[in-house]
N, C-alpha and C. Protein backbone atom coordinates (compact mmCIF):
# COMPACT_ATOMS: atom_id res chain seq x y z
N UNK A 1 -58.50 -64.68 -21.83
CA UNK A 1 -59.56 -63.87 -21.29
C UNK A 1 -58.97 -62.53 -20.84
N UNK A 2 -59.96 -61.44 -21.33
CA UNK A 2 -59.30 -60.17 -20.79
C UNK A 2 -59.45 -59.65 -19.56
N UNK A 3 -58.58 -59.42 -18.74
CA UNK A 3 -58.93 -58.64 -17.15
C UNK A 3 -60.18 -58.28 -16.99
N UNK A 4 -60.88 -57.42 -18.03
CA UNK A 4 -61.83 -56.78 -17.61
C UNK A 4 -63.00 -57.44 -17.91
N UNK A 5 -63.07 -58.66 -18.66
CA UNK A 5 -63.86 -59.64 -18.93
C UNK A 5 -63.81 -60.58 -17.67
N UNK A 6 -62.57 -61.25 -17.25
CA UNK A 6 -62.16 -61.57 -15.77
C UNK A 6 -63.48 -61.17 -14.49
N UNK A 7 -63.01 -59.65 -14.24
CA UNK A 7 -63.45 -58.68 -13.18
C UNK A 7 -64.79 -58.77 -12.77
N UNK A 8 -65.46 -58.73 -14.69
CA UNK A 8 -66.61 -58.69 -14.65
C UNK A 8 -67.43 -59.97 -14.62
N UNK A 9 -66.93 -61.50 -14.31
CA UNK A 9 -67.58 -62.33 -14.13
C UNK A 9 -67.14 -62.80 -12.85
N UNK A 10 -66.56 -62.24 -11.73
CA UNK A 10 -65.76 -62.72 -10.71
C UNK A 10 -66.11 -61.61 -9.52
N UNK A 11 -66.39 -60.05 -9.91
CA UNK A 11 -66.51 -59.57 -8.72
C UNK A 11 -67.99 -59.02 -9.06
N UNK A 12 -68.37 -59.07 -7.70
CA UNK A 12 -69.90 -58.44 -7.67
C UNK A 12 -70.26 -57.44 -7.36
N UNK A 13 -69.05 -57.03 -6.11
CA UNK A 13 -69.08 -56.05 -5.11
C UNK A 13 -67.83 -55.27 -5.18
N UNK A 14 -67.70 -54.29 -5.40
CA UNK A 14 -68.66 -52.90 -5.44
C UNK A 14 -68.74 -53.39 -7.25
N UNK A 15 -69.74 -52.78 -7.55
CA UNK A 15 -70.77 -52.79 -9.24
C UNK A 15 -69.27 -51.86 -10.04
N UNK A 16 -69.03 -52.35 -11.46
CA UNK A 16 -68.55 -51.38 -12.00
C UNK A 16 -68.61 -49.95 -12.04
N UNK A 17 -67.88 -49.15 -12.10
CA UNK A 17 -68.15 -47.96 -11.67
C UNK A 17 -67.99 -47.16 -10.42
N UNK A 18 -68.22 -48.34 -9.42
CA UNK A 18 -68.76 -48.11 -7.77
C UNK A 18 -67.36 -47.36 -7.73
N UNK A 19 -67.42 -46.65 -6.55
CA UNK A 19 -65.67 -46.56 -5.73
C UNK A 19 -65.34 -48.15 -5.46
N UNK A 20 -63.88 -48.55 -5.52
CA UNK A 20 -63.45 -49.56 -4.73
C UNK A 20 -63.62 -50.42 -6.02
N UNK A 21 -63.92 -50.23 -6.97
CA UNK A 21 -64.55 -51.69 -7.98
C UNK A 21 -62.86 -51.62 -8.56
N UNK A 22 -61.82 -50.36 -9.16
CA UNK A 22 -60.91 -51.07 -9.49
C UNK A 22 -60.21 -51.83 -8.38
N UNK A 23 -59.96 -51.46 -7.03
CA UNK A 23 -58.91 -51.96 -6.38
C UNK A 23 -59.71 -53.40 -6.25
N UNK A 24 -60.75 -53.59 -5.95
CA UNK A 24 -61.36 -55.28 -6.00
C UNK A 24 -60.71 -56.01 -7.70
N UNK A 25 -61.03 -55.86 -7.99
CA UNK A 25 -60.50 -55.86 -10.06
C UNK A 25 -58.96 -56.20 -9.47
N UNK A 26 -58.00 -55.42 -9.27
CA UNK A 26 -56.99 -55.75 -9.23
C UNK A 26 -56.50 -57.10 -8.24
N UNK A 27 -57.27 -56.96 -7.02
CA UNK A 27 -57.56 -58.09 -5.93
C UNK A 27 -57.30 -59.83 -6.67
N UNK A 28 -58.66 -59.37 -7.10
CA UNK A 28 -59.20 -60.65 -8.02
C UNK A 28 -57.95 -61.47 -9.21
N UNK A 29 -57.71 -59.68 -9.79
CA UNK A 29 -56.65 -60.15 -11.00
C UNK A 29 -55.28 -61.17 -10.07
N UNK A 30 -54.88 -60.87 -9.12
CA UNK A 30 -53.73 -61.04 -8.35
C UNK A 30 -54.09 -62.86 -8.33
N UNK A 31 -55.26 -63.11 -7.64
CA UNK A 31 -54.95 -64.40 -7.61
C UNK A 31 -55.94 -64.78 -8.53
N UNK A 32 -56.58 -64.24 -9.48
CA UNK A 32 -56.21 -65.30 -11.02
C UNK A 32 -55.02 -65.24 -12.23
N UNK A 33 -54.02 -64.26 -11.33
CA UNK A 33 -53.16 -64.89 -12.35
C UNK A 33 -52.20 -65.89 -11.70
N UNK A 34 -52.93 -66.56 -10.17
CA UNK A 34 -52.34 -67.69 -9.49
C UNK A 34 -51.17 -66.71 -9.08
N UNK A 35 -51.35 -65.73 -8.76
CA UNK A 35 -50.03 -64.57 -7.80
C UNK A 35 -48.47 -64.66 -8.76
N UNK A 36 -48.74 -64.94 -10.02
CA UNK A 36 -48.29 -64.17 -11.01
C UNK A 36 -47.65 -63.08 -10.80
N UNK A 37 -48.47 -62.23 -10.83
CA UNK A 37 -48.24 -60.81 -11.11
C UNK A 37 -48.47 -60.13 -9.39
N UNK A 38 -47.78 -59.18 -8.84
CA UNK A 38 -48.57 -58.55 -7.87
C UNK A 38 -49.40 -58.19 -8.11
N UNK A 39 -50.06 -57.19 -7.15
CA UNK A 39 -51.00 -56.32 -6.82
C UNK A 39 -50.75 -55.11 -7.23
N UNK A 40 -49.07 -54.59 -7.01
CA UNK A 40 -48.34 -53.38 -7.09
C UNK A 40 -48.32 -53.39 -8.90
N UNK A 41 -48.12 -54.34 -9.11
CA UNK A 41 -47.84 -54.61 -11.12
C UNK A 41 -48.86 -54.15 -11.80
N UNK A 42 -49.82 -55.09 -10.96
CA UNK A 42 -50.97 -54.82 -11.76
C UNK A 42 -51.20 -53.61 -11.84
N UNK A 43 -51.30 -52.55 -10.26
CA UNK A 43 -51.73 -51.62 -10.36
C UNK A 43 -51.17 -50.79 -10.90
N UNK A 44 -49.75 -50.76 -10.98
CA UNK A 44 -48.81 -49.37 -11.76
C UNK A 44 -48.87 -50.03 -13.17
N UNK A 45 -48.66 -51.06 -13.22
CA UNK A 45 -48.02 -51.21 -14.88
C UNK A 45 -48.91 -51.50 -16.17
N UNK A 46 -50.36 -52.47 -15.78
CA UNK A 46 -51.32 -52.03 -16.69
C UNK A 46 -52.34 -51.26 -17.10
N UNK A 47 -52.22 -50.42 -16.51
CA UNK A 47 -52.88 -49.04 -17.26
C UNK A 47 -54.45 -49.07 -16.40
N UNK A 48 -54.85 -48.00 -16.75
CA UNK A 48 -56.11 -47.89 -16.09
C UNK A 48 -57.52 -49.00 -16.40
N UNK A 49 -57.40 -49.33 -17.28
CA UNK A 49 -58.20 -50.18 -18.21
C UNK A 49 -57.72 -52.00 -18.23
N UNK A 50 -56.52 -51.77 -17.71
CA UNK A 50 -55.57 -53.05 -17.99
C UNK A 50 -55.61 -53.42 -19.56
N UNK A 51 -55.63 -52.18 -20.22
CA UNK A 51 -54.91 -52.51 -21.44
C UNK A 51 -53.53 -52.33 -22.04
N UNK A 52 -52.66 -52.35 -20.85
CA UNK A 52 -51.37 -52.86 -20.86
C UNK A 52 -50.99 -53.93 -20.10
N UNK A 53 -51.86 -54.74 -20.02
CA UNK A 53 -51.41 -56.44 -19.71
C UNK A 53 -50.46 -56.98 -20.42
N UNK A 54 -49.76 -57.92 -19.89
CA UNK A 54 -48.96 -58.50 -20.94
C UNK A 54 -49.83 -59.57 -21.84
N UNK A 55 -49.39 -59.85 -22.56
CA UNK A 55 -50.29 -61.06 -23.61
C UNK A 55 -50.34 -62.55 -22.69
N UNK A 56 -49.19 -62.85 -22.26
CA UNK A 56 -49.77 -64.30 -21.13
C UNK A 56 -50.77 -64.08 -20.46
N UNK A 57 -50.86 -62.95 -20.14
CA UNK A 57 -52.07 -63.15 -19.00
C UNK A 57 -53.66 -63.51 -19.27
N UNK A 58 -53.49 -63.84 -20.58
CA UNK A 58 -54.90 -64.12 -21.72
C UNK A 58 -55.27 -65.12 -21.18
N UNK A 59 -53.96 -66.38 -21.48
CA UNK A 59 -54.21 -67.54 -21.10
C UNK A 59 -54.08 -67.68 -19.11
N UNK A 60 -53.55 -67.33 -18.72
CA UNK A 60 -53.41 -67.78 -17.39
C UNK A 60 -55.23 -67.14 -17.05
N UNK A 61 -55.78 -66.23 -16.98
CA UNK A 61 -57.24 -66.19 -16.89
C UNK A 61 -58.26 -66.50 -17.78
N UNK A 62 -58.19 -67.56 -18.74
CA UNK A 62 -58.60 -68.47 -19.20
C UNK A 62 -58.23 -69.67 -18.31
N UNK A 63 -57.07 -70.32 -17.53
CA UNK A 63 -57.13 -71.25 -16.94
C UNK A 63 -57.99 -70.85 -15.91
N UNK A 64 -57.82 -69.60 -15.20
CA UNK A 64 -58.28 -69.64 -13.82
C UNK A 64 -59.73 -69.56 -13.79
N UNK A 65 -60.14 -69.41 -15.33
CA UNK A 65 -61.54 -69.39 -15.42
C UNK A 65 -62.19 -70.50 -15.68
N UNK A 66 -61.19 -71.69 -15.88
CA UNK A 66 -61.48 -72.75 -16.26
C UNK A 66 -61.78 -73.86 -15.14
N UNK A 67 -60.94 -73.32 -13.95
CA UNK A 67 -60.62 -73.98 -12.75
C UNK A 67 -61.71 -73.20 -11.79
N UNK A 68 -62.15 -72.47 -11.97
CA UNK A 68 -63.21 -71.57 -11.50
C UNK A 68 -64.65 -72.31 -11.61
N UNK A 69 -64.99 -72.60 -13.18
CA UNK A 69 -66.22 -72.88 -13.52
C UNK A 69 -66.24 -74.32 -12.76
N UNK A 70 -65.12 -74.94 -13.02
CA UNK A 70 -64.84 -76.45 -12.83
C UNK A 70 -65.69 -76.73 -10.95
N UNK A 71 -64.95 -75.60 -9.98
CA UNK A 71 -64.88 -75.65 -8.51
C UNK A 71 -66.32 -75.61 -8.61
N UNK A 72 -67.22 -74.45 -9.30
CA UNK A 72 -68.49 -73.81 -8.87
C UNK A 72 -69.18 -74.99 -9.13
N UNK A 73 -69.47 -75.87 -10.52
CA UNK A 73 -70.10 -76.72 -10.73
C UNK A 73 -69.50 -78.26 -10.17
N UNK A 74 -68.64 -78.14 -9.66
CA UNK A 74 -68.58 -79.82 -8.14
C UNK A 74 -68.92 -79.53 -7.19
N UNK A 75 -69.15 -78.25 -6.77
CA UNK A 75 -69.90 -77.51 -5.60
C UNK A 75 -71.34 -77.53 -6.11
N UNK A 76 -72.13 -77.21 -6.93
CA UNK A 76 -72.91 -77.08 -7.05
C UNK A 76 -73.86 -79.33 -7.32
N UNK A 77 -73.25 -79.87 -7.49
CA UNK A 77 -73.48 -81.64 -7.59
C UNK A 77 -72.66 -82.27 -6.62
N UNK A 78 -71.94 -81.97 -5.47
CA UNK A 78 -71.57 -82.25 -4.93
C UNK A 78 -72.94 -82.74 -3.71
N UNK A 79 -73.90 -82.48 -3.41
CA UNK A 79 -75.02 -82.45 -2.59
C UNK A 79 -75.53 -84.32 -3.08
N UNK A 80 -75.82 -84.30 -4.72
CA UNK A 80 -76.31 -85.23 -5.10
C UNK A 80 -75.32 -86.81 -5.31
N UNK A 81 -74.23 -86.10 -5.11
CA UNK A 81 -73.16 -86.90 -5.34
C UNK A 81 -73.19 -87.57 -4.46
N UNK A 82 -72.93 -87.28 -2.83
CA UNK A 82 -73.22 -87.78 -1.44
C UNK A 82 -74.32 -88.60 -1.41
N UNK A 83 -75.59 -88.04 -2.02
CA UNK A 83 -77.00 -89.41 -1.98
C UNK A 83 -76.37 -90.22 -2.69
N UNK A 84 -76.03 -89.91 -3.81
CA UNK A 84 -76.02 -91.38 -4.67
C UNK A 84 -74.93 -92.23 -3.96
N UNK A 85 -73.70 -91.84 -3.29
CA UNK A 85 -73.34 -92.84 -2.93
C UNK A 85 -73.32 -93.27 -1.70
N UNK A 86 -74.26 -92.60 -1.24
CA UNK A 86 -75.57 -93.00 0.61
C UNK A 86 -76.22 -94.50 -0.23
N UNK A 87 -77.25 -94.11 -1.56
CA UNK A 87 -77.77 -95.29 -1.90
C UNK A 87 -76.82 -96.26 -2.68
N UNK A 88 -75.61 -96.27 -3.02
CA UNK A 88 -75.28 -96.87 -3.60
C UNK A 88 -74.13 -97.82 -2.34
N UNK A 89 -74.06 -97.16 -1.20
CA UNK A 89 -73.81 -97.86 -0.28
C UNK A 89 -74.64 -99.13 -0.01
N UNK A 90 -75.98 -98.61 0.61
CA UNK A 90 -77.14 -99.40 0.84
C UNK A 90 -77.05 -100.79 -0.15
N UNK A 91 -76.71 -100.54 -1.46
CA UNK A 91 -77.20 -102.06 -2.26
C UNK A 91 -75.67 -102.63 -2.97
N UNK A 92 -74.31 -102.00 -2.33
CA UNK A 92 -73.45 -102.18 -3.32
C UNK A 92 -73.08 -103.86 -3.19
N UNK A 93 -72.64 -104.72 -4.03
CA UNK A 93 -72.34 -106.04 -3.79
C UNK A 93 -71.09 -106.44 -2.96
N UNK A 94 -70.25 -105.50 -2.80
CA UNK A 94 -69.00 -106.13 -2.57
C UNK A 94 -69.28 -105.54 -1.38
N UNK A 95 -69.78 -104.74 -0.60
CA UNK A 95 -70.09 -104.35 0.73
C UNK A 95 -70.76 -105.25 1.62
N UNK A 96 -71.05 -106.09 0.66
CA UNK A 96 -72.05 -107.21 1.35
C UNK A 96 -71.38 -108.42 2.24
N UNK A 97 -69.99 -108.56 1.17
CA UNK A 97 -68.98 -109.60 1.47
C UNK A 97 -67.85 -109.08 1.95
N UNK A 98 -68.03 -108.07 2.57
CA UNK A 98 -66.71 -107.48 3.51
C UNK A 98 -66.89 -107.93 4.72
């Protein structure tokens, strides 16, 4: 995944363009590349665009995007997860004979 593909599914605030949207961009980049790379790297060494990334960093924000989607959606069934096993308390068999 490219940085700027990254940026743009991860930061909201400030809007592309805004003031402040690269230094958030770089923020973000820092700990999806799991603190990889600094802050200082990022900012001097890949270019304005971050099209001087190195090529690993494709995959390491592909993982972090992977581990990302993963968090949002157990957060997001995590609510229903708790009922079901509220009711699955209530009727389980072996709870019966404890």
């Amino acid at each position: 995944m490219e940085p700027t593909e990254y940026c743009s599914l991860y930061i909201t605030s400030p809007q592309k363009g805004q003031r402040g949207y690269r230094a958030a961009c770089v923020r973000a980049l820092v700990h999806g590349t799991l603190g990889f790379y600094s802050q200082q790297t990022i900012d001097k060494n890949w270019g304005a665009e971050f099209e001087k990334r190195p090529d690993a960093v494709l995959q390491i924000l592909e993982i972090a995007h992977t581990i990302n989607t993963m968090h949002m959606t157990l957060e997001q069934i995590q609510p229903l997860v708790t009922k079901l096993l509220e009711h699955a308390d209530q009727v389980a068999p072996y709870k019966k004979h404890k």
